[in-house]
N, C-alpha and C. Protein backbone atom coordinates (compact mmCIF):
# COMPACT_ATOMS: atom_id res chain seq x y z
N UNK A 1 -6.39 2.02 14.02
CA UNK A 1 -5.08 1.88 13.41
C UNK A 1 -3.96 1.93 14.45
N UNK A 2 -4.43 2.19 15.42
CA UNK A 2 -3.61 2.30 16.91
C UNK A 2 -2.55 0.88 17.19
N UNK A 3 -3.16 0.07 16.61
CA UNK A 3 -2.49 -1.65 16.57
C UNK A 3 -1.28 -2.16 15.65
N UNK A 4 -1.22 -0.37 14.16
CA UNK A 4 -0.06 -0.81 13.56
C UNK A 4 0.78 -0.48 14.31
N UNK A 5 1.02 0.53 15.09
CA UNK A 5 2.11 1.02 16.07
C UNK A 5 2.94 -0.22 16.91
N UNK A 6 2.70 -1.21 16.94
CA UNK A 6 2.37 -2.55 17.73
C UNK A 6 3.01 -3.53 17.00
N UNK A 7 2.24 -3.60 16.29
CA UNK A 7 2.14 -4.79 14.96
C UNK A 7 3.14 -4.36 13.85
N UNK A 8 4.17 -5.13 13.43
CA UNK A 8 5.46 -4.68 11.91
C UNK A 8 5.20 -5.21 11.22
N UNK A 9 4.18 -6.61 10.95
CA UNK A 9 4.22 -7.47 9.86
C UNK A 9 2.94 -7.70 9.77
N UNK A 10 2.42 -7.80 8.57
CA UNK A 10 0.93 -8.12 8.20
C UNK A 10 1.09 -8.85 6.94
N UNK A 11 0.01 -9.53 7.51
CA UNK A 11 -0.30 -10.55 6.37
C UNK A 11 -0.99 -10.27 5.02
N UNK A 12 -0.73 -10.87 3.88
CA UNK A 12 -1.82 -10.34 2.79
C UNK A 12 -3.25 -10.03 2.99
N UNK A 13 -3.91 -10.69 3.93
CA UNK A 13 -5.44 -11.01 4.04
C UNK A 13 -5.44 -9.47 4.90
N UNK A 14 -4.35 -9.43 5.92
CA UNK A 14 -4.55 -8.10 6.89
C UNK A 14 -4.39 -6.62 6.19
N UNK A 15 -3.25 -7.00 4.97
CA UNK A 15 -3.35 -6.05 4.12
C UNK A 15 -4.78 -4.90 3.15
N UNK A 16 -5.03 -6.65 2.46
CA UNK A 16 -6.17 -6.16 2.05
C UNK A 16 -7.08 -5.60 2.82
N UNK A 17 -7.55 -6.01 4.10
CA UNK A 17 -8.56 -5.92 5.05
C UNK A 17 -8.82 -4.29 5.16
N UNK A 18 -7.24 -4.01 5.06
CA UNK A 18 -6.78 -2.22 5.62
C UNK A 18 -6.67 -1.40 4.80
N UNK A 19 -6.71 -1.91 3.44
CA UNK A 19 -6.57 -1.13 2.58
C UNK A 19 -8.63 -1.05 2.16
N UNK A 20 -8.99 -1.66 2.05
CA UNK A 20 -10.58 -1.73 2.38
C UNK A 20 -11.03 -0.70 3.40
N UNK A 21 -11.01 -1.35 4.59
CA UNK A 21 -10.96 -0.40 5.68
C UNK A 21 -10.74 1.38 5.74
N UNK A 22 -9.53 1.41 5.13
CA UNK A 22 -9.26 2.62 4.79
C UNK A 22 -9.47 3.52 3.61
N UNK A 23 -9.74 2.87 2.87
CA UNK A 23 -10.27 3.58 1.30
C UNK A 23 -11.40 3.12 0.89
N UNK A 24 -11.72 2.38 1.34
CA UNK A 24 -13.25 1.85 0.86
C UNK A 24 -12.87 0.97 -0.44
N UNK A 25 -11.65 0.52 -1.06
CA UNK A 25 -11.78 -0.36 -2.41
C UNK A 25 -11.12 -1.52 -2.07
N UNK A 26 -12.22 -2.69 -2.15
CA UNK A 26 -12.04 -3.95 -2.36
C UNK A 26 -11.15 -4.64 -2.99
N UNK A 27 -9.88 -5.22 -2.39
CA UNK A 27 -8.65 -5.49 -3.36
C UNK A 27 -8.75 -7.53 -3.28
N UNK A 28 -9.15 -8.22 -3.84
CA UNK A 28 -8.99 -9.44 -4.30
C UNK A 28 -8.22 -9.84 -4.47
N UNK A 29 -8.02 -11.28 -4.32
CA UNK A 29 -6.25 -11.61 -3.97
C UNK A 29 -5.73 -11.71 -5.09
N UNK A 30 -6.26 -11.28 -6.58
CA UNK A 30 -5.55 -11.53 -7.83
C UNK A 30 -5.34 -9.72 -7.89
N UNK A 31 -5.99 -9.41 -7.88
CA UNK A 31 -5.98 -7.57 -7.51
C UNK A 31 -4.47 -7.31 -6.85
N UNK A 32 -4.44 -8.04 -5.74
CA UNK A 32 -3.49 -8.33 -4.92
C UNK A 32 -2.34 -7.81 -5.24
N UNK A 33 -2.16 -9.01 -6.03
CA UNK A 33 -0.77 -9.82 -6.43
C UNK A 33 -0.49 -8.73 -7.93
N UNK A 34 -1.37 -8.43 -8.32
CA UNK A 34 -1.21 -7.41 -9.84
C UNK A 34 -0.68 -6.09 -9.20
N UNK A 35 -0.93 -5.61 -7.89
CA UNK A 35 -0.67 -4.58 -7.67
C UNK A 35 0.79 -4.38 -6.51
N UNK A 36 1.44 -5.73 -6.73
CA UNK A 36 2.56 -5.35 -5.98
C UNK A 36 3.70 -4.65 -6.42
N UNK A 37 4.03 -5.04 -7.80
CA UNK A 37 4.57 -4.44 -8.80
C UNK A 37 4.52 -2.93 -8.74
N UNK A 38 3.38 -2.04 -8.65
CA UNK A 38 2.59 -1.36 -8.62
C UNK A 38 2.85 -0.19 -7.71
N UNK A 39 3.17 -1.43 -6.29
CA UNK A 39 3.24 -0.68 -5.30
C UNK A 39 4.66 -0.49 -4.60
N UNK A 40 5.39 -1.30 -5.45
CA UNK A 40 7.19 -1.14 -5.68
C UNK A 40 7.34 -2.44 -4.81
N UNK A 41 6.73 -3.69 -4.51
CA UNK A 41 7.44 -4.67 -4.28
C UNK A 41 7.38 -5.46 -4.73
N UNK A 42 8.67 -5.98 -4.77
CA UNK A 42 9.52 -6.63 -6.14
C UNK A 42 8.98 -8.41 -5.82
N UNK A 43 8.21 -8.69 -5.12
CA UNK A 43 7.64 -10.01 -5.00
C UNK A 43 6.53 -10.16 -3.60
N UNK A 44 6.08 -11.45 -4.30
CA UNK A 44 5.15 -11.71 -3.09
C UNK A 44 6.34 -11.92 -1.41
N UNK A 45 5.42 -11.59 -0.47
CA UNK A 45 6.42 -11.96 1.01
C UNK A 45 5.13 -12.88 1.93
N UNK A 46 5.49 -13.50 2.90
CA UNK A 46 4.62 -13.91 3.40
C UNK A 46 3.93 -12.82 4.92
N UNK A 47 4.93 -11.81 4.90
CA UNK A 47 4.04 -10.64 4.89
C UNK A 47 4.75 -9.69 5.15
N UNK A 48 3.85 -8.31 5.09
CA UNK A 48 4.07 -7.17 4.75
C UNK A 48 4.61 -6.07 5.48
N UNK A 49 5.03 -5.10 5.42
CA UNK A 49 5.30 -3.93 6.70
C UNK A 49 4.59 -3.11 6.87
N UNK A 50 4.66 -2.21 7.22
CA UNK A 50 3.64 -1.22 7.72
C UNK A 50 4.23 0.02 6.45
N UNK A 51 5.06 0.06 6.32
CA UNK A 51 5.94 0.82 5.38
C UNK A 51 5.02 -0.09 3.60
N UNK A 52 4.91 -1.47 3.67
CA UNK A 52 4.57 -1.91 2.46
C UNK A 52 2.66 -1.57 1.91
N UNK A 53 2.35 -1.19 3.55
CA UNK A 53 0.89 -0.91 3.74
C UNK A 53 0.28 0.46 3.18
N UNK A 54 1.62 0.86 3.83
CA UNK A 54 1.34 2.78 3.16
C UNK A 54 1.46 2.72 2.00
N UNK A 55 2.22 2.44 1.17
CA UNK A 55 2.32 1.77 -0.57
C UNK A 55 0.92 1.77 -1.07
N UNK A 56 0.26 0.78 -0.73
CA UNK A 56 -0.87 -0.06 -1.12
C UNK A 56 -1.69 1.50 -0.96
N UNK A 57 -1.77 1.65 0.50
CA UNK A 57 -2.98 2.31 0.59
C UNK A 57 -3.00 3.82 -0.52
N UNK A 58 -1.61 4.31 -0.42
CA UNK A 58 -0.82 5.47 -1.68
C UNK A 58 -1.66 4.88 -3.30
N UNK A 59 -1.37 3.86 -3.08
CA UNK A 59 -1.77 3.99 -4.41
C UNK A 59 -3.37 3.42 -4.79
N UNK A 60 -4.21 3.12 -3.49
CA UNK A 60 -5.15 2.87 -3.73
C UNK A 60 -5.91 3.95 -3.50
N UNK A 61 -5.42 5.26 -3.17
CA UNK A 61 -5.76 6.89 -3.06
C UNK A 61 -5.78 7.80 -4.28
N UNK A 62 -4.70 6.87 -4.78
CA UNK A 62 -4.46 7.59 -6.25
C UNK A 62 -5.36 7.28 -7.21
N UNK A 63 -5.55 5.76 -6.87
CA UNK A 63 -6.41 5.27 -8.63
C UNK A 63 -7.97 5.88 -7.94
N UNK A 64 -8.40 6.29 -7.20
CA UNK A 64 -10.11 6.90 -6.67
C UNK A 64 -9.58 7.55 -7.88
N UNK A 65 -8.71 9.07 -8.27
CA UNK A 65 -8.94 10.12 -8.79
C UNK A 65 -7.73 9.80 -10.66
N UNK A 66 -6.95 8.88 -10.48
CA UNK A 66 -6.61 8.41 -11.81
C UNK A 66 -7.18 7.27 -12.73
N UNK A 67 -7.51 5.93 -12.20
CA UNK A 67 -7.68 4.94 -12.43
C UNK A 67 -6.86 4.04 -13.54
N UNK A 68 -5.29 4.84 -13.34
CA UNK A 68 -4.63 3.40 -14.03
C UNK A 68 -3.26 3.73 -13.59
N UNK A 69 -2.86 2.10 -13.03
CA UNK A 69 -1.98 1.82 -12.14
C UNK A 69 -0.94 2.46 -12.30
N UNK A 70 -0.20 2.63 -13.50
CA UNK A 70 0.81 2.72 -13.70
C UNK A 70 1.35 4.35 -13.14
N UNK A 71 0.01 5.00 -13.72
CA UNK A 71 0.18 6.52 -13.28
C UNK A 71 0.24 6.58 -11.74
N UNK A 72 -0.71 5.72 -11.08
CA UNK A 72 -0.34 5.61 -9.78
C UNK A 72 0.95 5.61 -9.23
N UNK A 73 1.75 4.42 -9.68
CA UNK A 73 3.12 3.99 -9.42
C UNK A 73 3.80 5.20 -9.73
N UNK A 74 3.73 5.46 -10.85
CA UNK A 74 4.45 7.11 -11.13
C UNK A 74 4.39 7.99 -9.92
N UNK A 75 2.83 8.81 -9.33
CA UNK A 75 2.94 9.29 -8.59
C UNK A 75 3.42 8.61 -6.47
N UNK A 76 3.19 7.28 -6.86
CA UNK A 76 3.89 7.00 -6.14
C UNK A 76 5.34 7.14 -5.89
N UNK A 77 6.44 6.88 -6.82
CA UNK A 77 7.45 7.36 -6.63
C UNK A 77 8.07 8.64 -6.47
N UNK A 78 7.30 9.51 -7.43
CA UNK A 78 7.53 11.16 -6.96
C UNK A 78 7.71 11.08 -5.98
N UNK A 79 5.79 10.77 -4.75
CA UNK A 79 5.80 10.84 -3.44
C UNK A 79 7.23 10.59 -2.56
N UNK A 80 7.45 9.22 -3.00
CA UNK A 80 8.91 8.18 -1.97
C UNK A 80 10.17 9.30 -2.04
N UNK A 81 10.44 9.69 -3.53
CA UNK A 81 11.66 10.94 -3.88
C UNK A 81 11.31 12.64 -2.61
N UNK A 82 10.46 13.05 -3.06
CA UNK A 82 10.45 14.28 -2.78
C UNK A 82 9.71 13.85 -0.86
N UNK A 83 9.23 12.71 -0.53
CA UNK A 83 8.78 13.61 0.63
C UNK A 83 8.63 11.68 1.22
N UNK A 84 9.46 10.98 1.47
CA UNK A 84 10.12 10.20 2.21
C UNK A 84 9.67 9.67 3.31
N UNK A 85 9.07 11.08 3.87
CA UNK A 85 9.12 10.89 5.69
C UNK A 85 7.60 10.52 5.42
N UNK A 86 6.60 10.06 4.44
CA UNK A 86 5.46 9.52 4.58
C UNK A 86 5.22 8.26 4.79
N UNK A 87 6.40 7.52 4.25
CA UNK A 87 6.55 6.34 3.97
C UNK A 87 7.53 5.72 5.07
N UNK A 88 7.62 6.30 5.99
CA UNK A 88 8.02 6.10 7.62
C UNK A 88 7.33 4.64 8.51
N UNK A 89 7.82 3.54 9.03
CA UNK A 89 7.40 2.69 9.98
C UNK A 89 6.72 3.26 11.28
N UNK A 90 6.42 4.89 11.44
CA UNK A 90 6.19 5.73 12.21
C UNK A 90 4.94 6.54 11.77
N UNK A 91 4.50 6.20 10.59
CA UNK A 91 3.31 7.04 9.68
C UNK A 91 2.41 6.43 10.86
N UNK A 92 1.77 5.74 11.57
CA UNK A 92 0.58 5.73 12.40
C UNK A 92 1.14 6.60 13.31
């Protein structure tokens, strides 16, 4: 993960790759696109931040132990409110 430090923009395919990589759950590009909403961005981009990565991966941490999105997104935003500095371009 030494390469996001490096790297600001990722692509959907690099997204998914890392969110795999890092959680072990397989996100499909219709998976994708259902979970941007999800993950608080307000549309597709042709790519992503490192800040939009931590999102994904937040809430692909959450559904292991909830399994429905929305509650995710919920505890996703708590997270963004109360403790900010996770969701840092600096989290690697």
């Amino acid at each position: 993960m030494t390469a996001l430090s490096v790297v600001q923009e990722l692509n959907r395919d690099e997204v998914r790759r890392l969110v795999r990589q890092e959680t072990g759950r397989d996100l499909s590009v219709k998976q994708f696109y259902q979970w941007l909403p999800y993950c608080l961005i307000p549309e597709p981009k042709n790519f992503y931040s490192v800040r939009d990565l931590q999102k994904f991966l937040f809430v692909a941490r959450i559904l292991n132990r909830v399994r429905k999105l929305e509650a995710a997104r919920q505890q996703l935003i708590q997270t963004m409110q109360t403790q900010p500095e996770i969701f840092t371009h600096d989290f690697y």
